[in-house]
Protein backbone atom coordinates (compact mmCIF):
# COMPACT_ATOMS: atom_id res chain seq x y z
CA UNK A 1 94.76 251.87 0.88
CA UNK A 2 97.65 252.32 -1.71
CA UNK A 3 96.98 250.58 -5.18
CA UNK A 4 100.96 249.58 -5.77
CA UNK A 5 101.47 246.65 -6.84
CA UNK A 6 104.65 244.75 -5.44
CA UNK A 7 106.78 243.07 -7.92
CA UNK A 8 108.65 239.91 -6.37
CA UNK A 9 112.06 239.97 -6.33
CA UNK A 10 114.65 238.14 -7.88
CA UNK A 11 116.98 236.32 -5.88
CA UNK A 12 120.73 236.94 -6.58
CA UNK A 13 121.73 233.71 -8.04
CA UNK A 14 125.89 233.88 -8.00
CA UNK A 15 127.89 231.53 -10.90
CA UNK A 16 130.18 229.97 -9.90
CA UNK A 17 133.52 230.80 -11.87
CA UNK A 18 134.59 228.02 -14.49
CA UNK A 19 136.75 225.70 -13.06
CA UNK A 20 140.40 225.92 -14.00
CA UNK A 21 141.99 223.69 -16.29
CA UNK A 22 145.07 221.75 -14.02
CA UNK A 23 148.66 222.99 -15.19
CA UNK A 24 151.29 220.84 -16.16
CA UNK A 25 153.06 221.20 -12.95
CA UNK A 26 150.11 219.66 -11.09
CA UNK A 27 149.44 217.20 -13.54
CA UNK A 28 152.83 215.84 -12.90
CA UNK A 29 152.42 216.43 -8.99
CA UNK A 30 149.22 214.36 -9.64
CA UNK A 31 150.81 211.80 -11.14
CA UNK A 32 153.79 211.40 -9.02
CA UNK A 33 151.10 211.08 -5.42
CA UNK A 34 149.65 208.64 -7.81
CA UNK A 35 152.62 206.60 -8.53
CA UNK A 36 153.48 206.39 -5.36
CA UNK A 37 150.62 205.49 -3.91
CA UNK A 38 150.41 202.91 -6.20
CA UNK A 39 154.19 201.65 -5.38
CA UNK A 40 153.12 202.12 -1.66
CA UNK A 41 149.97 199.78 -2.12
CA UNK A 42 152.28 197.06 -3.77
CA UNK A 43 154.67 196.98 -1.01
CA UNK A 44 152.05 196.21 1.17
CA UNK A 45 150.52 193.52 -0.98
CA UNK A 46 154.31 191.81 -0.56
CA UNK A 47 154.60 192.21 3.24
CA UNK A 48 150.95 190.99 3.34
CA UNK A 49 152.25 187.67 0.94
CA UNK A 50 155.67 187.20 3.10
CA UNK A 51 153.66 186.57 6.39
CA UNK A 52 153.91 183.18 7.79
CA UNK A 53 151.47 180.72 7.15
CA UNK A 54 149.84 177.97 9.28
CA UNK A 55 152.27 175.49 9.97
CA UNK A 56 155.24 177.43 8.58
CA UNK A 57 158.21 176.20 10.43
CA UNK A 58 161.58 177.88 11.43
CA UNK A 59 164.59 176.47 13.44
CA UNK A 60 167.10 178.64 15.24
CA UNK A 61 169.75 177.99 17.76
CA UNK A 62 170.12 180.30 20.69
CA UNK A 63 173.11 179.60 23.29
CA UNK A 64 173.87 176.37 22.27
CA UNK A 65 169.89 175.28 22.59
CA UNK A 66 167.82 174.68 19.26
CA UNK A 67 164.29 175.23 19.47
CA UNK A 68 161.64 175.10 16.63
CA UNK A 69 158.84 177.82 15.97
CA UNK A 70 156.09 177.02 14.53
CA UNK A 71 153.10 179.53 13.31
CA UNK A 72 149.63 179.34 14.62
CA UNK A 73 148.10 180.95 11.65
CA UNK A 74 146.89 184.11 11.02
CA UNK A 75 143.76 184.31 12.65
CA UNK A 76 145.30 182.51 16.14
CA UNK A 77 148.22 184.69 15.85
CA UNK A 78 145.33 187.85 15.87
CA UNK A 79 143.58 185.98 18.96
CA UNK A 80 146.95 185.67 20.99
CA UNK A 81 147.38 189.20 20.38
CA UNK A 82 144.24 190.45 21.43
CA UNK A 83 144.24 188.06 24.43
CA UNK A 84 147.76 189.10 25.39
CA UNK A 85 146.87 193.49 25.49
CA UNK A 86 144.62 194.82 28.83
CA UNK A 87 141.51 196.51 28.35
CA UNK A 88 143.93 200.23 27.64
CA UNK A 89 145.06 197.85 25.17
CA UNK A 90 148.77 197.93 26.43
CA UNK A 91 149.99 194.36 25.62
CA UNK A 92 150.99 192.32 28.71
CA UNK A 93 154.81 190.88 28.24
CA UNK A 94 153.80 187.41 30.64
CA UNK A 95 150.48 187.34 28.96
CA UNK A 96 152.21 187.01 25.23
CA UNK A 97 155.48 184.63 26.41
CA UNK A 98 152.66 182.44 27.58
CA UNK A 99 150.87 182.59 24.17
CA UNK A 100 154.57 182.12 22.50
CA UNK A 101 155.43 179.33 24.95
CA UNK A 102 151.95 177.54 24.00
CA UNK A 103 151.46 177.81 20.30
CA UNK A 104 154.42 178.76 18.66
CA UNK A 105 157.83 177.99 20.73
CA UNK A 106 159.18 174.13 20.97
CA UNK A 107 162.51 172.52 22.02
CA UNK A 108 163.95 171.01 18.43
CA UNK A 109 162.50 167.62 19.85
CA UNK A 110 158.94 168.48 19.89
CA UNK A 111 158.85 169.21 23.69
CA UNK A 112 156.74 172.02 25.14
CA UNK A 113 158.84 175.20 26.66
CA UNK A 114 157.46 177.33 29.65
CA UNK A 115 158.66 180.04 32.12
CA UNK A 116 160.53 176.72 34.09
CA UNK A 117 162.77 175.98 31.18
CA UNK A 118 163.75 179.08 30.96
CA UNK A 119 164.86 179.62 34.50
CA UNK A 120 167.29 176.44 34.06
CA UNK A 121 168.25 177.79 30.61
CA UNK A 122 169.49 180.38 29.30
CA UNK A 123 168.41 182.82 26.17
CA UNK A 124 164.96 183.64 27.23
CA UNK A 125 164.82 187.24 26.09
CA UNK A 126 166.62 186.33 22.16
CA UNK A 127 163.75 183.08 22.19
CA UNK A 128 160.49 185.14 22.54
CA UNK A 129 162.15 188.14 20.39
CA UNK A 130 163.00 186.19 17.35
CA UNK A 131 159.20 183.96 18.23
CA UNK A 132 157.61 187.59 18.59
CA UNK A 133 159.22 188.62 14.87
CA UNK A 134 158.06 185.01 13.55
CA UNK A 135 154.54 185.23 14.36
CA UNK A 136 153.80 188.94 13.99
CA UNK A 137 155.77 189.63 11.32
């Protein structure tokens, strides 16, 4: 039997090095991602205030035949999205002109438009392109 003695060990313990102060360049490169994220934020904020509200009406005249859009709303303009995609979420073009047709596309008198009107009228694909910019704007 030996009569050392064993000594624990220390563990290494490793600094870390003291953290460099930032230069001026990236102070101003700092600033500049900052100022435009900040400029990139507000634009939002104004295309988020220019949407369309509930009820918001607009009237446009499309080969010779005025019709009236009117907006659903936020929310129902989120539902007839969602309702209009498949499950691969690929939106469905009859699925949406329906929506349109329903909620937000009227002759200038009030009446109701559908896939019939449109096949004894003309202007079909400029109606549900301008309705599609109206409502999902």
């Amino acid at each position: 039997m030996s009569t050392e003695k064993k000594t624990p060990t220390k563990k290494a313990t490793t600094r870390k090095p003291p953290a460099k102060k930032a230069s001026a360049t990236t102070k101003r490169n700092t600033k500049e991602v900052m100022t435009h994220l900040q400029t990139k934020n507000q634009n939002k904020e104004l295309e988020r205030l220019k949407m369309a509200k509930r009820g918001e009406q607009k009237e446009i005249k499309i080969e010779g035949i005025e019709y009236l859009f009117q907006h659903p709303g936020l929310l129902e303009s989120i539902r007839m999205r969602d309702r209009s995609k498949n499950d691969a979420g690929t939106m469905i073009e009859e699925v949406i002109y329906r929506e349109l047709m329903e909620h937000v596309v009227f002759t200038k008198e009030g009446g109701k438009v559908d896939f019939d009107f449109f096949e004894e009228n003309p202007g079909f694909t400029d109606v549900m392109g301008e309705a599609m910019t109206f409502t999902f704007r």
